[in-house]
PDB file of N, CA and C in Angstrom:
ATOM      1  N   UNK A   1      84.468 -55.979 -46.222  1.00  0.00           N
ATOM      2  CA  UNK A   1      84.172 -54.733 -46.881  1.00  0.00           C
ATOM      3  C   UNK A   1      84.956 -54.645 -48.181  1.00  0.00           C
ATOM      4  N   UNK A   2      84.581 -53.917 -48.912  1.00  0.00           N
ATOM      5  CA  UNK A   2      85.065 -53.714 -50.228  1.00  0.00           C
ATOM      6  C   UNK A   2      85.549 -52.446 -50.730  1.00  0.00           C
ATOM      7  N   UNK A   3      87.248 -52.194 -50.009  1.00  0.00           N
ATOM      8  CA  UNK A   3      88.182 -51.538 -50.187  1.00  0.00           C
ATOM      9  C   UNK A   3      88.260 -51.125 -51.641  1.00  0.00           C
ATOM     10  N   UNK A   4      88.133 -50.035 -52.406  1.00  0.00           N
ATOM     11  CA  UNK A   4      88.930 -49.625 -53.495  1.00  0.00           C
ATOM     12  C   UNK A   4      90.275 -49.121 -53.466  1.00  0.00           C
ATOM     13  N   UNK A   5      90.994 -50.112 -54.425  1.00  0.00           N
ATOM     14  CA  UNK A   5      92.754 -49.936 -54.355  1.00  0.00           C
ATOM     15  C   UNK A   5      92.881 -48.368 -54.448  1.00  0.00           C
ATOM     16  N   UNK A   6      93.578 -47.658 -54.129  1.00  0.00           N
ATOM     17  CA  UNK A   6      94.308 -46.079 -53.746  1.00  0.00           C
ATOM     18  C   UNK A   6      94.871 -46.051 -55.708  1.00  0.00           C
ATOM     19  N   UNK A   7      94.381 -44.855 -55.920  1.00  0.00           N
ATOM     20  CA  UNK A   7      94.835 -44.390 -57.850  1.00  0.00           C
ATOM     21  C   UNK A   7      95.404 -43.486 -57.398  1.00  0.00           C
ATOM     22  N   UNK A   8      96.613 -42.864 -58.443  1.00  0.00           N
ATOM     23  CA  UNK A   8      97.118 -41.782 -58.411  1.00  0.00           C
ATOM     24  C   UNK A   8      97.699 -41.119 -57.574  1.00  0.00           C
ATOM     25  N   UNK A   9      97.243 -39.970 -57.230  1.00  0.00           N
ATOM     26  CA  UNK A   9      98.342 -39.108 -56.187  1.00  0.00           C
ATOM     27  C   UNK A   9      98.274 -40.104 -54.956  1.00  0.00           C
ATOM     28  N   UNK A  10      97.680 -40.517 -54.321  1.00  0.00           N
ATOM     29  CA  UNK A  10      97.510 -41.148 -53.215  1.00  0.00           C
ATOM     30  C   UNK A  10      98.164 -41.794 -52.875  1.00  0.00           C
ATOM     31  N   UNK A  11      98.387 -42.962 -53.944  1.00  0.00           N
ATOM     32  CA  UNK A  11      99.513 -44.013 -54.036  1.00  0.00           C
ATOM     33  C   UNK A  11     100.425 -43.938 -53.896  1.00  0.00           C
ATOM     34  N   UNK A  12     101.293 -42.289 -54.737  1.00  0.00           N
ATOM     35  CA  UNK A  12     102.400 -41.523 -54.359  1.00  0.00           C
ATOM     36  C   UNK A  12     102.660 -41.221 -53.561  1.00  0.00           C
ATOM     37  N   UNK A  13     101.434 -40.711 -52.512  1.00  0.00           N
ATOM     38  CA  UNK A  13     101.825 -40.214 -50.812  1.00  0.00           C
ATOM     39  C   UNK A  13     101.868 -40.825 -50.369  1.00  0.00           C
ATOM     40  N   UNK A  14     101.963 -42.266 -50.211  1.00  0.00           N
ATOM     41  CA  UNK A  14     101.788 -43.400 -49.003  1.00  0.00           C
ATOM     42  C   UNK A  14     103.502 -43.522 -49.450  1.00  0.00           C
ATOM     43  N   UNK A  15     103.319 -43.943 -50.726  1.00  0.00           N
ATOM     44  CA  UNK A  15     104.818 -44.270 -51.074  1.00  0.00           C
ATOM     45  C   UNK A  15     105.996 -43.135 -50.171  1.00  0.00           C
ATOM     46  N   UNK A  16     105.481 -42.141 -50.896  1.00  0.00           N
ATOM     47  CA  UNK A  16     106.520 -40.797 -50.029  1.00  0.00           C
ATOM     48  C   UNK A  16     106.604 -41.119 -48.533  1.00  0.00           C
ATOM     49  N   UNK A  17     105.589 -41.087 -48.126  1.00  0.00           N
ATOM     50  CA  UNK A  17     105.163 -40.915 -46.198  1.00  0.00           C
ATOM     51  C   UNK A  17     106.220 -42.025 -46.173  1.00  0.00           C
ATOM     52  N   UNK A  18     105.806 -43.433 -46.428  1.00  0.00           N
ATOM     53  CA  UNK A  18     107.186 -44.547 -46.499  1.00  0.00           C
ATOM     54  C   UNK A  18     108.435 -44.320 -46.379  1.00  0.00           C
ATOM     55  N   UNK A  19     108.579 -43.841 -47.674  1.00  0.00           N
ATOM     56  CA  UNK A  19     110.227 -43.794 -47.697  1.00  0.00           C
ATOM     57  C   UNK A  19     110.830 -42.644 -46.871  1.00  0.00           C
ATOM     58  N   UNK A  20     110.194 -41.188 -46.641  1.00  0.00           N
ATOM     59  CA  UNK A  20     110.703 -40.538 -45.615  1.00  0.00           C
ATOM     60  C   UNK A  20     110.708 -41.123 -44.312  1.00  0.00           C
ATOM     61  N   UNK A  21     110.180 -42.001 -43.607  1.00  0.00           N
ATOM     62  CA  UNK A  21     109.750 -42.810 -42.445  1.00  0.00           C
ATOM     63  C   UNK A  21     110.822 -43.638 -42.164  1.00  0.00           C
ATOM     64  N   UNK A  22     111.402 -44.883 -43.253  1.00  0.00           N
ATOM     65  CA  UNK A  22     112.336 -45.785 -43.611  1.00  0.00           C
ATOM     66  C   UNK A  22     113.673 -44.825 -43.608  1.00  0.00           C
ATOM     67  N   UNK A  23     113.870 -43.724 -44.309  1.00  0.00           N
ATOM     68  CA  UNK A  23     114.964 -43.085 -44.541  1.00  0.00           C
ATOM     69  C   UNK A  23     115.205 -42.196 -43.361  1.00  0.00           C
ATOM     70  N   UNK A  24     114.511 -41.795 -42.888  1.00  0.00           N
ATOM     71  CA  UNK A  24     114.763 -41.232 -41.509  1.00  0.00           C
ATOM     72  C   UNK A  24     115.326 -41.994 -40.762  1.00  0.00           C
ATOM     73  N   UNK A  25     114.234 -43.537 -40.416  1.00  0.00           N
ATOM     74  CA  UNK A  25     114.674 -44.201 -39.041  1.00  0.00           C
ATOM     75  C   UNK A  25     116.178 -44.917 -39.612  1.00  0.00           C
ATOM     76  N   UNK A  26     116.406 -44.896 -40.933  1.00  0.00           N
ATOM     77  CA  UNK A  26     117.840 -45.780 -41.453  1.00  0.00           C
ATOM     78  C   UNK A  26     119.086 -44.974 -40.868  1.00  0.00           C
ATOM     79  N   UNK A  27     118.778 -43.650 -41.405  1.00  0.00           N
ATOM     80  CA  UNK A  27     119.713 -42.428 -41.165  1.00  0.00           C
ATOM     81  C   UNK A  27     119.831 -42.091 -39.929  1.00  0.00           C
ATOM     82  N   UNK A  28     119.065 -42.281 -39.090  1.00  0.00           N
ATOM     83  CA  UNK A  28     119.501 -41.784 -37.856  1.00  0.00           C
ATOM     84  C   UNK A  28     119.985 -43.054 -36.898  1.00  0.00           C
ATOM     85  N   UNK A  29     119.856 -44.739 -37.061  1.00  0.00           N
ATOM     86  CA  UNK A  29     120.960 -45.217 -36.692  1.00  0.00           C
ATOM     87  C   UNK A  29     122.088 -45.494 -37.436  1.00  0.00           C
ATOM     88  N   UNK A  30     122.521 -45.146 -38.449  1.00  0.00           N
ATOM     89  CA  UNK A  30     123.346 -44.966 -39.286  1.00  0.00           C
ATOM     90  C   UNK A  30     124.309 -44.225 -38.460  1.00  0.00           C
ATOM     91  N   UNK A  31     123.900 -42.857 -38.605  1.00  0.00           N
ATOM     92  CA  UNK A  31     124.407 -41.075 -37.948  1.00  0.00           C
ATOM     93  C   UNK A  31     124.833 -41.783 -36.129  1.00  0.00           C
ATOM     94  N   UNK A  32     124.057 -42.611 -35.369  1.00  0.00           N
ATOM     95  CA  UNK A  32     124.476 -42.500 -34.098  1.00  0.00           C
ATOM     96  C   UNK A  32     125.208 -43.758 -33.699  1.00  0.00           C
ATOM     97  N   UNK A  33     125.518 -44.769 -34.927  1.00  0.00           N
ATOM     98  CA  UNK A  33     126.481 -46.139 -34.601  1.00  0.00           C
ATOM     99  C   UNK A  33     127.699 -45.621 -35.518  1.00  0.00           C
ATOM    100  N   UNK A  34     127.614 -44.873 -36.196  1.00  0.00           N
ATOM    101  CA  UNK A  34     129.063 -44.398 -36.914  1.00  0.00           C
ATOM    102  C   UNK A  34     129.830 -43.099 -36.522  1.00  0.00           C
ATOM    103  N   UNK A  35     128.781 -42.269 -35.346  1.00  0.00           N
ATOM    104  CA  UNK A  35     129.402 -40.942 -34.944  1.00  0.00           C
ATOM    105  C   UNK A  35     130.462 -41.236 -34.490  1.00  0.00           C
ATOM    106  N   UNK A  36     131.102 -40.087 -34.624  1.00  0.00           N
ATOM    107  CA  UNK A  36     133.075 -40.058 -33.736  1.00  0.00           C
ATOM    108  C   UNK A  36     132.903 -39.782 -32.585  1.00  0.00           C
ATOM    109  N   UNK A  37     131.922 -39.769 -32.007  1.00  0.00           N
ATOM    110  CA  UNK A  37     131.740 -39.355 -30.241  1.00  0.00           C
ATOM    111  C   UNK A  37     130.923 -40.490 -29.393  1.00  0.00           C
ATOM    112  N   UNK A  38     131.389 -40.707 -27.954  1.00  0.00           N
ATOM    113  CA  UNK A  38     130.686 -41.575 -27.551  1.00  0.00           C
ATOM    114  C   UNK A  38     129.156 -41.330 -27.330  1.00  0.00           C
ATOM    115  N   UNK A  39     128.490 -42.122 -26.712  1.00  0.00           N
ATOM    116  CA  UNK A  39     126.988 -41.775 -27.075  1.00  0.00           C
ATOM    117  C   UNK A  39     126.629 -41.009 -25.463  1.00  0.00           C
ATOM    118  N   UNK A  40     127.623 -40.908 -24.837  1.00  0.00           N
ATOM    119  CA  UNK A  40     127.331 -39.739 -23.651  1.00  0.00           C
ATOM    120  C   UNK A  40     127.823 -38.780 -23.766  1.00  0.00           C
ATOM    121  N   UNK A  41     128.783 -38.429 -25.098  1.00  0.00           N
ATOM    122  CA  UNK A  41     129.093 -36.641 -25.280  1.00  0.00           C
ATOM    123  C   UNK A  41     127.913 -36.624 -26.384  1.00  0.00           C
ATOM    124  N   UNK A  42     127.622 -37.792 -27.356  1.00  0.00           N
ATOM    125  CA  UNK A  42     126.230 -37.401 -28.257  1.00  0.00           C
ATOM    126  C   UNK A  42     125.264 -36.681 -27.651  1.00  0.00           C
ATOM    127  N   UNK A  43     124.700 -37.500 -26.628  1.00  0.00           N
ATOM    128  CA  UNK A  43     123.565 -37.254 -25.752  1.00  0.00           C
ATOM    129  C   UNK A  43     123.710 -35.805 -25.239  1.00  0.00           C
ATOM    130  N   UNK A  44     124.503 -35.432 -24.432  1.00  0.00           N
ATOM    131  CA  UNK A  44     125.010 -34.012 -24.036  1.00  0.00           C
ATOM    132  C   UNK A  44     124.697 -33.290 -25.208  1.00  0.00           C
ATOM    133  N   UNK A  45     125.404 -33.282 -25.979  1.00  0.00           N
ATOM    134  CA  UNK A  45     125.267 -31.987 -26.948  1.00  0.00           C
ATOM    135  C   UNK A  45     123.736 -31.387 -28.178  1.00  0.00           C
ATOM    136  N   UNK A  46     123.025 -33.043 -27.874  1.00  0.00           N
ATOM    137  CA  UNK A  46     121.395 -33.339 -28.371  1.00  0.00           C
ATOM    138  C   UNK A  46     120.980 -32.693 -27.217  1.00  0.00           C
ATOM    139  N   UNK A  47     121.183 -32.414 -25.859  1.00  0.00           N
ATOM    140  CA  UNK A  47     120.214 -31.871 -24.875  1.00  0.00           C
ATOM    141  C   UNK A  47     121.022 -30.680 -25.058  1.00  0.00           C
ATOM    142  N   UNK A  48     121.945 -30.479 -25.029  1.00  0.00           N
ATOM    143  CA  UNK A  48     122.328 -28.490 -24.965  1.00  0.00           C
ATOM    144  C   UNK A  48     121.797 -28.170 -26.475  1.00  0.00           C
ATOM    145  N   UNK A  49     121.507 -28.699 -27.537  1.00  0.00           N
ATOM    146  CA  UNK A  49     121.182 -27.833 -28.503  1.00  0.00           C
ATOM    147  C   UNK A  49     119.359 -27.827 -28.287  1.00  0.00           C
ATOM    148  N   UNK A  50     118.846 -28.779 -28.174  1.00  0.00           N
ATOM    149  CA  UNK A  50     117.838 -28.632 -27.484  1.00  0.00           C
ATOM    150  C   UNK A  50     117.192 -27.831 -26.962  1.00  0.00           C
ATOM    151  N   UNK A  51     117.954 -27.403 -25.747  1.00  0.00           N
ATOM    152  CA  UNK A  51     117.824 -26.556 -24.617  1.00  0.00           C
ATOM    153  C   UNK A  51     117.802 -25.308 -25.525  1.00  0.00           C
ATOM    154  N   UNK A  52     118.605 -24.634 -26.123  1.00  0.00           N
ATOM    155  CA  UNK A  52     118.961 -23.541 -26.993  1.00  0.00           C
ATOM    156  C   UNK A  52     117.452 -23.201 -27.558  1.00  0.00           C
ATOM    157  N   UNK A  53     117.268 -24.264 -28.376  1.00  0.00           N
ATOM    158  CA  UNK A  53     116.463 -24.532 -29.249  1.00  0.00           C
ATOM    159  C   UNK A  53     115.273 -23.871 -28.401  1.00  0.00           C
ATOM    160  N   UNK A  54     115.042 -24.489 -27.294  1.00  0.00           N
ATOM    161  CA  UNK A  54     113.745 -24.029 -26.539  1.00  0.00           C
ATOM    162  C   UNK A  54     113.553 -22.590 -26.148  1.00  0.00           C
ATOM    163  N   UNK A  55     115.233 -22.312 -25.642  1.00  0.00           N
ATOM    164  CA  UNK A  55     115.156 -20.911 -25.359  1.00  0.00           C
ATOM    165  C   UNK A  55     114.673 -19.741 -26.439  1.00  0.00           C
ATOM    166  N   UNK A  56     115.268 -20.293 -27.713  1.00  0.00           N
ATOM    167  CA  UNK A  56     114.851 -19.669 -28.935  1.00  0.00           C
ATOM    168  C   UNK A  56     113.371 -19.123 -28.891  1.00  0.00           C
ATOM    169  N   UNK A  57     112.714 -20.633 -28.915  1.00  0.00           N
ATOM    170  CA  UNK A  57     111.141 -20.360 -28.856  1.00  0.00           C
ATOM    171  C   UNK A  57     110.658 -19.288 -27.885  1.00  0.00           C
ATOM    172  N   UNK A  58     111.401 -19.718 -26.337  1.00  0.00           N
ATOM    173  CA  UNK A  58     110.395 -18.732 -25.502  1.00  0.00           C
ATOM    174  C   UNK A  58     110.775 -17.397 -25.967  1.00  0.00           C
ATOM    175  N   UNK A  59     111.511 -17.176 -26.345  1.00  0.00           N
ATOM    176  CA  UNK A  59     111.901 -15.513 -26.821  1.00  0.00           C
ATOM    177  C   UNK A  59     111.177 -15.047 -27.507  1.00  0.00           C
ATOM    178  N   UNK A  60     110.693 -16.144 -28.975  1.00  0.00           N
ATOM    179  CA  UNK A  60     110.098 -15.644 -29.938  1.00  0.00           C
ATOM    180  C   UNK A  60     108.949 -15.379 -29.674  1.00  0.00           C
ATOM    181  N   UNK A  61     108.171 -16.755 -28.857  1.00  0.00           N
ATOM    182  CA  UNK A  61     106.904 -16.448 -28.223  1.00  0.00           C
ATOM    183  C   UNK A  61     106.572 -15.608 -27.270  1.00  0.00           C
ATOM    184  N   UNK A  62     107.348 -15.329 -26.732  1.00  0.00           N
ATOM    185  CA  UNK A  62     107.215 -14.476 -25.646  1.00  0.00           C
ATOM    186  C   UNK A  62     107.134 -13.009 -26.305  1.00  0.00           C
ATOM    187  N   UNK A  63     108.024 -12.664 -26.820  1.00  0.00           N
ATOM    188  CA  UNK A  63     108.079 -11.378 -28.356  1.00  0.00           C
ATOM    189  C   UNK A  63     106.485 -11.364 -28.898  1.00  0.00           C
ATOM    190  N   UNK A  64     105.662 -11.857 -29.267  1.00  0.00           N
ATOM    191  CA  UNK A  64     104.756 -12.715 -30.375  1.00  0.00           C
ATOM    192  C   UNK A  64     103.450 -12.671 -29.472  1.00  0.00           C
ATOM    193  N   UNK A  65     103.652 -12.826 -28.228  1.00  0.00           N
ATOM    194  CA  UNK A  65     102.077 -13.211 -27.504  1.00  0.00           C
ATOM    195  C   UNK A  65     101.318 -11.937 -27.094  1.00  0.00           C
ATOM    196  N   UNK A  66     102.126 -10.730 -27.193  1.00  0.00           N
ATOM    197  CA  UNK A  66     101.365  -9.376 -26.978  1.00  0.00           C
ATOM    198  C   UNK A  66     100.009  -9.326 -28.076  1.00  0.00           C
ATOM    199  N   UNK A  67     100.507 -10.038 -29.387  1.00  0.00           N
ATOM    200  CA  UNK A  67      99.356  -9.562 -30.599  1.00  0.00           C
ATOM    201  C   UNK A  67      98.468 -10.790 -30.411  1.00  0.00           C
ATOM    202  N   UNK A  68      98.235 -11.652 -29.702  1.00  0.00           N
ATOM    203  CA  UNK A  68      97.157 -12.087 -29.631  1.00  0.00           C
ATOM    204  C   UNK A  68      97.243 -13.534 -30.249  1.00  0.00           C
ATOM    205  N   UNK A  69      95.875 -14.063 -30.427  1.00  0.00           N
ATOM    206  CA  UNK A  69      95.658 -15.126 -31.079  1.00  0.00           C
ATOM    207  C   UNK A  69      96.216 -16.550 -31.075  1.00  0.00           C
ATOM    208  N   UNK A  70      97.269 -16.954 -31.949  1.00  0.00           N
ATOM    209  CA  UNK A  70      97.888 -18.059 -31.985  1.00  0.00           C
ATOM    210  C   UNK A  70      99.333 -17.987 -31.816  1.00  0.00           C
ATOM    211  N   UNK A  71      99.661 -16.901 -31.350  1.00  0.00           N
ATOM    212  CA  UNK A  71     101.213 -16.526 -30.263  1.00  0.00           C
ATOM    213  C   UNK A  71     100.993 -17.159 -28.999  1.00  0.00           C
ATOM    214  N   UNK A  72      99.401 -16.243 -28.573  1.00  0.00           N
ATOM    215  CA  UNK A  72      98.828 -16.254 -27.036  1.00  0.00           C
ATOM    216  C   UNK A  72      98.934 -17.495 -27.096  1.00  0.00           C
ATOM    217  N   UNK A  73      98.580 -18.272 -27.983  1.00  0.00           N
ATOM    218  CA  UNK A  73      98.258 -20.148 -27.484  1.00  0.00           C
ATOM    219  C   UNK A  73      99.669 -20.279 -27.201  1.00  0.00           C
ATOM    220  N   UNK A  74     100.420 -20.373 -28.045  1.00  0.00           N
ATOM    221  CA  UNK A  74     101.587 -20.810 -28.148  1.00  0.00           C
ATOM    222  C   UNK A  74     102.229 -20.312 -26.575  1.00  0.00           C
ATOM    223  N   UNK A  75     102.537 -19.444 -26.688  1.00  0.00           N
ATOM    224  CA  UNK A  75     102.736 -18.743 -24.690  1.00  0.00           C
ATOM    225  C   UNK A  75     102.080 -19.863 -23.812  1.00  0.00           C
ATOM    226  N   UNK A  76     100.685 -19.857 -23.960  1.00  0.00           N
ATOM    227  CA  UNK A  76     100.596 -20.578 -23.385  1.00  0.00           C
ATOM    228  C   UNK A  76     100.472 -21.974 -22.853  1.00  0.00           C
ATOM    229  N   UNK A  77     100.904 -22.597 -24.653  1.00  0.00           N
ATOM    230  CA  UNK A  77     101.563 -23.742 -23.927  1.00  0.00           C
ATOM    231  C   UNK A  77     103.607 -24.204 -23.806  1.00  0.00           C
ATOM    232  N   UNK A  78     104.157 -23.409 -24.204  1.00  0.00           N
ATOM    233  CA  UNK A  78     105.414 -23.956 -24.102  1.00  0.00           C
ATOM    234  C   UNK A  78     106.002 -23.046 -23.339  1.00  0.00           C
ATOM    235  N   UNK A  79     105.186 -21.302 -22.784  1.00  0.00           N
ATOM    236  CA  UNK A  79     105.790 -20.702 -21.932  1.00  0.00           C
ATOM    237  C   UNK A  79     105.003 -20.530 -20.062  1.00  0.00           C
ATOM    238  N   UNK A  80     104.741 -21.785 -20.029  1.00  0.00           N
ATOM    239  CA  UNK A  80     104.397 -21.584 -18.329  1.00  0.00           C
ATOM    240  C   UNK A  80     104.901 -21.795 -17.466  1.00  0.00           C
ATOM    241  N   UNK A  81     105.250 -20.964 -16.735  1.00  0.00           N
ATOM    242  CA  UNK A  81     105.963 -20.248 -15.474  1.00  0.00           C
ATOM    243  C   UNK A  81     105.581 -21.255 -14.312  1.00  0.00           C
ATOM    244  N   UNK A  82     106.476 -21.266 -13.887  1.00  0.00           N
ATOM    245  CA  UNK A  82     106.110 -22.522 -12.590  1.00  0.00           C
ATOM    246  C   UNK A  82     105.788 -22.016 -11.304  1.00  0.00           C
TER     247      UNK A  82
END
């Protein structure tokens, strides 16, 4: 088949998508072979902020799902009750 090479902005976004991709995955073993903590108080404190993190959401969503629409989705997928 007969691909036309990518002009202009396009070229730029592949480039971008790249280097955020590369610079992410660099930086984050960078950040977890040079941290000052072992990688089982790392791990701990990535799942308690986490956890936080989630609680955050159900609050907000939970706040949010009375008006309908795309709260209600949201409720119903990250707030179901077991």
């Amino acid at each position: 088949m007969n691909e036309k090479p990518k002009k202009g902005i396009g070229k730029k976004v592949d480039k971008l998508l790249l280097g955020v991709i590369v610079g992410g995955a660099v930086g984050s073993i960078l950040g977890l072979t040079l941290a000052p903590k072992s990688g089982k108080e790392t791990r701990k404190n990535i799942a308690e902020k986490l956890n936080k993190s989630r609680k955050k959401v159900f609050e907000i969503v939970g706040k949010k799902k009375k008006s309908g629409g795309f709260w209600h989705f949201l409720n119903r997928i990250f707030c179901r009750q077991k």
